[in-house]
N, C-alpha and C. Protein backbone atom coordinates (compact mmCIF):
# COMPACT_ATOMS: atom_id res chain seq x y z
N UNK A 1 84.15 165.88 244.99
CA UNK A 1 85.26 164.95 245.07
C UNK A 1 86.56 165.75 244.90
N UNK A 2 87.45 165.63 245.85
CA UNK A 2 88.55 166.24 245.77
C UNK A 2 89.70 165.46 244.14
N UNK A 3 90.25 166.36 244.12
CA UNK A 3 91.47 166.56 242.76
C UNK A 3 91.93 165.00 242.83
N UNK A 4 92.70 164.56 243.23
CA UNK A 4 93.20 163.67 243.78
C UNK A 4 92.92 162.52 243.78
N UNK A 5 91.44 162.62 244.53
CA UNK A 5 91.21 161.00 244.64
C UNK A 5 89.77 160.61 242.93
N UNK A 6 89.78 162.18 242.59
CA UNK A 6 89.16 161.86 240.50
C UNK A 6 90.42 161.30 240.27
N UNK A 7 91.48 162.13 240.39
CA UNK A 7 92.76 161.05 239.57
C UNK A 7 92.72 159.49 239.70
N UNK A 8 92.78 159.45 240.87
CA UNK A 8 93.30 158.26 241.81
C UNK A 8 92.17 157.07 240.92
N UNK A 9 90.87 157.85 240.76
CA UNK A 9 89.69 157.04 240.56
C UNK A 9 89.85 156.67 239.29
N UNK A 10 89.92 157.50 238.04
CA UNK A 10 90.05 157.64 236.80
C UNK A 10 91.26 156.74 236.40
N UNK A 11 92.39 156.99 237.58
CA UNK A 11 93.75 155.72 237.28
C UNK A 11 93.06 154.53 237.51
N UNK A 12 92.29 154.30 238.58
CA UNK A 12 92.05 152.68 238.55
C UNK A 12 90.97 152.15 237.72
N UNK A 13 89.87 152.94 237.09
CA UNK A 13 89.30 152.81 236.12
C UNK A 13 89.91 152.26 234.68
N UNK A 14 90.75 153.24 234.44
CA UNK A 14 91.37 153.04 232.79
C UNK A 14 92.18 151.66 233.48
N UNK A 15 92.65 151.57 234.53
CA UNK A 15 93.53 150.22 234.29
C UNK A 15 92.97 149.04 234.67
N UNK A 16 91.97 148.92 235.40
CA UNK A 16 90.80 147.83 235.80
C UNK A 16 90.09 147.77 234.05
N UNK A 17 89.83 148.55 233.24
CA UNK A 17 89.31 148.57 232.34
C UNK A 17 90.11 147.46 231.36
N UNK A 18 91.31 148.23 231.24
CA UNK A 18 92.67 147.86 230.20
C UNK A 18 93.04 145.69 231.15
N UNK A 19 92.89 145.64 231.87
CA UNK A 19 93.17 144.10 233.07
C UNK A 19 91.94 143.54 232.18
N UNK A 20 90.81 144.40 232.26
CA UNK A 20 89.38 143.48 231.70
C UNK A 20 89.85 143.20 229.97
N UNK A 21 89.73 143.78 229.34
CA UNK A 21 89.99 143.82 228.01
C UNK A 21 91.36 143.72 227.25
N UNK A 22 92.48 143.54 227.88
CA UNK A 22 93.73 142.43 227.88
C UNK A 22 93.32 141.24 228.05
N UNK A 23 92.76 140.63 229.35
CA UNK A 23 92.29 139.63 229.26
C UNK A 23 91.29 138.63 227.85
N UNK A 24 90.47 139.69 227.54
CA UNK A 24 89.23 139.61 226.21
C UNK A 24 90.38 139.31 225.37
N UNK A 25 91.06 140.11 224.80
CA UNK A 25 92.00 140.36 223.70
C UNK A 25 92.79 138.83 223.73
N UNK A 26 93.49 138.34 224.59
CA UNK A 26 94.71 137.97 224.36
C UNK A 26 93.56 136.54 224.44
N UNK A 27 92.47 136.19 224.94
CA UNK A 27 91.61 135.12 224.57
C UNK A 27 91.46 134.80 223.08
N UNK A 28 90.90 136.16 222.76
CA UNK A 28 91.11 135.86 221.10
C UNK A 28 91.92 135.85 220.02
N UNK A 29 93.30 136.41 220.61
CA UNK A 29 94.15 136.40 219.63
C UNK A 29 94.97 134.89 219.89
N UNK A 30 94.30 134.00 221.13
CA UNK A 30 94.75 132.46 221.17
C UNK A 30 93.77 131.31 220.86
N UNK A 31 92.84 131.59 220.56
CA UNK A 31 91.69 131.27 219.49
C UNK A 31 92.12 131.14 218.26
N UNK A 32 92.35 132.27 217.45
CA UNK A 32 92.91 132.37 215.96
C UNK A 32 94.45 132.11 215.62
N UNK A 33 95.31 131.74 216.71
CA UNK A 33 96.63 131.48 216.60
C UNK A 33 97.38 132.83 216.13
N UNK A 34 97.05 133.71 216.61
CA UNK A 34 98.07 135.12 216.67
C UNK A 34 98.34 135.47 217.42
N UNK A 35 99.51 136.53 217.02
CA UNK A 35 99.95 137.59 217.98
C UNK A 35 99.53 137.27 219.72
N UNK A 36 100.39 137.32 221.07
CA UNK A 36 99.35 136.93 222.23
C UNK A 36 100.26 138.02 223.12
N UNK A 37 99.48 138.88 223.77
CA UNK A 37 100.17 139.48 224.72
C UNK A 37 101.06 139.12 225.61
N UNK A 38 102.14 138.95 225.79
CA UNK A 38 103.05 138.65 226.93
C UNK A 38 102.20 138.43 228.76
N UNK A 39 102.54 137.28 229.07
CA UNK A 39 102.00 137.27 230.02
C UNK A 39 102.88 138.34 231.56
N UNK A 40 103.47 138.30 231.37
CA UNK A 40 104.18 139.40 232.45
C UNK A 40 103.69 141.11 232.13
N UNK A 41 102.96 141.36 230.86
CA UNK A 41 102.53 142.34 230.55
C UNK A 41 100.75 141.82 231.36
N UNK A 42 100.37 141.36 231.49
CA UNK A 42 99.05 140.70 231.84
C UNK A 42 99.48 141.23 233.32
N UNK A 43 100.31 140.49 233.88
CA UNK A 43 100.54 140.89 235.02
C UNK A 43 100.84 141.71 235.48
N UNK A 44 101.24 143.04 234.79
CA UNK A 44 102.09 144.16 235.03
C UNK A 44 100.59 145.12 235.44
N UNK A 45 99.96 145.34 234.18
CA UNK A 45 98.72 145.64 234.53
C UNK A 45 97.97 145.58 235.87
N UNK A 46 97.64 144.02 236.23
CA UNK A 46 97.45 143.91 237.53
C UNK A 46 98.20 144.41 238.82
N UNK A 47 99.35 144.34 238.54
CA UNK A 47 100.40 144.86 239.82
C UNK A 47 100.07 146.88 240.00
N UNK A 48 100.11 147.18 238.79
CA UNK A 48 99.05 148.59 238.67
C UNK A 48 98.53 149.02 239.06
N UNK A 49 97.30 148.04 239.82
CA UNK A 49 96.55 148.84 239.85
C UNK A 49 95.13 147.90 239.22
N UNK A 50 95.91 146.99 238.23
CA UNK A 50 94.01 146.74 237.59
C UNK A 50 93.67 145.18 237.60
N UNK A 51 94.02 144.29 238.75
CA UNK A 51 94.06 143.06 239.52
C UNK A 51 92.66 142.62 239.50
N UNK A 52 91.33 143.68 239.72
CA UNK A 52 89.93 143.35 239.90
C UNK A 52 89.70 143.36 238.28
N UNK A 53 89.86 144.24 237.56
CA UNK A 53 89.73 143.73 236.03
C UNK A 53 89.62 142.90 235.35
N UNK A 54 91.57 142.38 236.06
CA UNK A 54 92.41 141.28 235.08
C UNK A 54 91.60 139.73 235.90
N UNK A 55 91.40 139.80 237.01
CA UNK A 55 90.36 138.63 237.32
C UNK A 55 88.87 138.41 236.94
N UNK A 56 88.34 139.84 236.77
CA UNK A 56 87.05 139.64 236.05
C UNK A 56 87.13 139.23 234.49
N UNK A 57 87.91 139.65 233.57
CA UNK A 57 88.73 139.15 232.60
C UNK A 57 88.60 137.73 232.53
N UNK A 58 89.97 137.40 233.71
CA UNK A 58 89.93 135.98 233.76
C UNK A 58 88.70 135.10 233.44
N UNK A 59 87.58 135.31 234.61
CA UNK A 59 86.32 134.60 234.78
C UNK A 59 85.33 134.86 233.59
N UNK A 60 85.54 136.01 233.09
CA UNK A 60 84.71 136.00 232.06
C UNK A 60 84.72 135.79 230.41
N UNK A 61 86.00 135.40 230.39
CA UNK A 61 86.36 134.62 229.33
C UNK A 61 87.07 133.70 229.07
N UNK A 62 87.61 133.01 230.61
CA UNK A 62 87.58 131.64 230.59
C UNK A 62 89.05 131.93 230.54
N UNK A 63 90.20 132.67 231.01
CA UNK A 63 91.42 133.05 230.27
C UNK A 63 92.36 132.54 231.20
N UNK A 64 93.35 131.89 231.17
CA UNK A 64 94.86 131.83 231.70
C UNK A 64 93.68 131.34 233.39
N UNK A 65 92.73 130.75 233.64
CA UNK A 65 92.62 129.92 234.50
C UNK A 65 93.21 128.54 234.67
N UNK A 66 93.76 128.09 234.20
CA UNK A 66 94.36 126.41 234.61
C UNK A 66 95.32 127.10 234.64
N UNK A 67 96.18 127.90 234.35
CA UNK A 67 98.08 128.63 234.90
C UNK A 67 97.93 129.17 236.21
N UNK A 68 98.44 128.10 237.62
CA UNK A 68 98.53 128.50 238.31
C UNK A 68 98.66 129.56 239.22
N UNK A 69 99.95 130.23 238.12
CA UNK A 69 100.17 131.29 238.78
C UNK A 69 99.78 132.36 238.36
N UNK A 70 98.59 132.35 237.45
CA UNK A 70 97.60 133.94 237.53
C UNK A 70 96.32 132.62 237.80
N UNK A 71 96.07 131.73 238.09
CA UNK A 71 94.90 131.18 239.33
C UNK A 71 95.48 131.96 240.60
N UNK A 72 96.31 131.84 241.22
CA UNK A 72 96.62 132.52 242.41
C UNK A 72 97.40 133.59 242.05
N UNK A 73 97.63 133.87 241.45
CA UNK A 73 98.48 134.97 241.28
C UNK A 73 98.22 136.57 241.47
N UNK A 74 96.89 136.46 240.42
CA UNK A 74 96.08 137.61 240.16
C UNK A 74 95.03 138.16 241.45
N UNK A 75 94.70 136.90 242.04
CA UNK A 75 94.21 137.27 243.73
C UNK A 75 94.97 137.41 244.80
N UNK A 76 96.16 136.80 244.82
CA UNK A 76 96.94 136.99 245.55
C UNK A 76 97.45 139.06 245.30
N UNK A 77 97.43 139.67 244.27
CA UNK A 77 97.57 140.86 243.92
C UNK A 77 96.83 141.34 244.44
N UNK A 78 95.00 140.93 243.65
CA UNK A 78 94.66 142.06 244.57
C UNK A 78 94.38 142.17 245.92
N UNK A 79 95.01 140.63 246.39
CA UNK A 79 94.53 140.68 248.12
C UNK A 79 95.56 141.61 248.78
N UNK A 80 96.78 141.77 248.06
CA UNK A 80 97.71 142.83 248.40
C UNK A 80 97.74 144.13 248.09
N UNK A 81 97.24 144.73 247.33
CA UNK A 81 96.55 145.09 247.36
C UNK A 81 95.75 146.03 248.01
N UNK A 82 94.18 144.94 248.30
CA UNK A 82 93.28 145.76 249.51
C UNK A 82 94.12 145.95 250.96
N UNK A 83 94.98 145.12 251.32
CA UNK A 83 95.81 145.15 252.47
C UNK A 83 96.44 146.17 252.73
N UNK A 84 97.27 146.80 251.22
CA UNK A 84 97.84 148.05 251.43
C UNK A 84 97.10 149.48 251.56
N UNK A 85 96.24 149.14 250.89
CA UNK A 85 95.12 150.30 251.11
C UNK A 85 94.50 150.28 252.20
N UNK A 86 94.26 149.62 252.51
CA UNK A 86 93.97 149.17 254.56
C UNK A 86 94.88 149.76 255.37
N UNK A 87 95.84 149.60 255.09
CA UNK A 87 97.08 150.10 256.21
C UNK A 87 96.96 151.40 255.78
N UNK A 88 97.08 151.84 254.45
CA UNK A 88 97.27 153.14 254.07
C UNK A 88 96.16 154.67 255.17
N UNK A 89 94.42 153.90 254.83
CA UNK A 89 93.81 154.61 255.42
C UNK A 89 93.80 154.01 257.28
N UNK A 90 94.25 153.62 257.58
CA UNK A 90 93.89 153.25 258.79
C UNK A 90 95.28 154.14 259.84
């Protein structure tokens, strides 16, 4: 594997990772009535780079689904996403 695309890989890893487990986190810190991550930080993440994460996140702990706009929001990202990376290699 060339230099580059380990980076490239390792970047979307740690931040698909960090989308999954922001999501976990900020579930439970609205459970116990604490501290809650900023939702534009939720999103920032996704705009990143970690959109497949922050939706697996979503679905798997039930998170910021009825808020419209990370219901569409967060797919709408990564459908932009795969689009740009489409154009990119093509």
């Amino acid at each position: 594997m060339e230099p580059l695309y380990l980076i490239a890989a390792i970047y979307l890893v740690g931040l698909n990772g960090a989308g999954f487990l922001s999501m976990g986190l900020d579930k439970h810190k609205a459970r116990r009535g604490q501290w809650r991550i900023p939702e534009a930080t939720l999103f920032l993440i996704a705009l990143l780079g970690g959109s497949i994460g922050s939706l697996v996140g979503m679905w798997t702990f039930h998170h910021k689904t009825r808020h419209w706009y990370f219901k569409y929001g967060i797919p709408l990202i990564l459908l932009a996403q795969v689009v740009g990376i489409l154009i990119l290699i093509h």
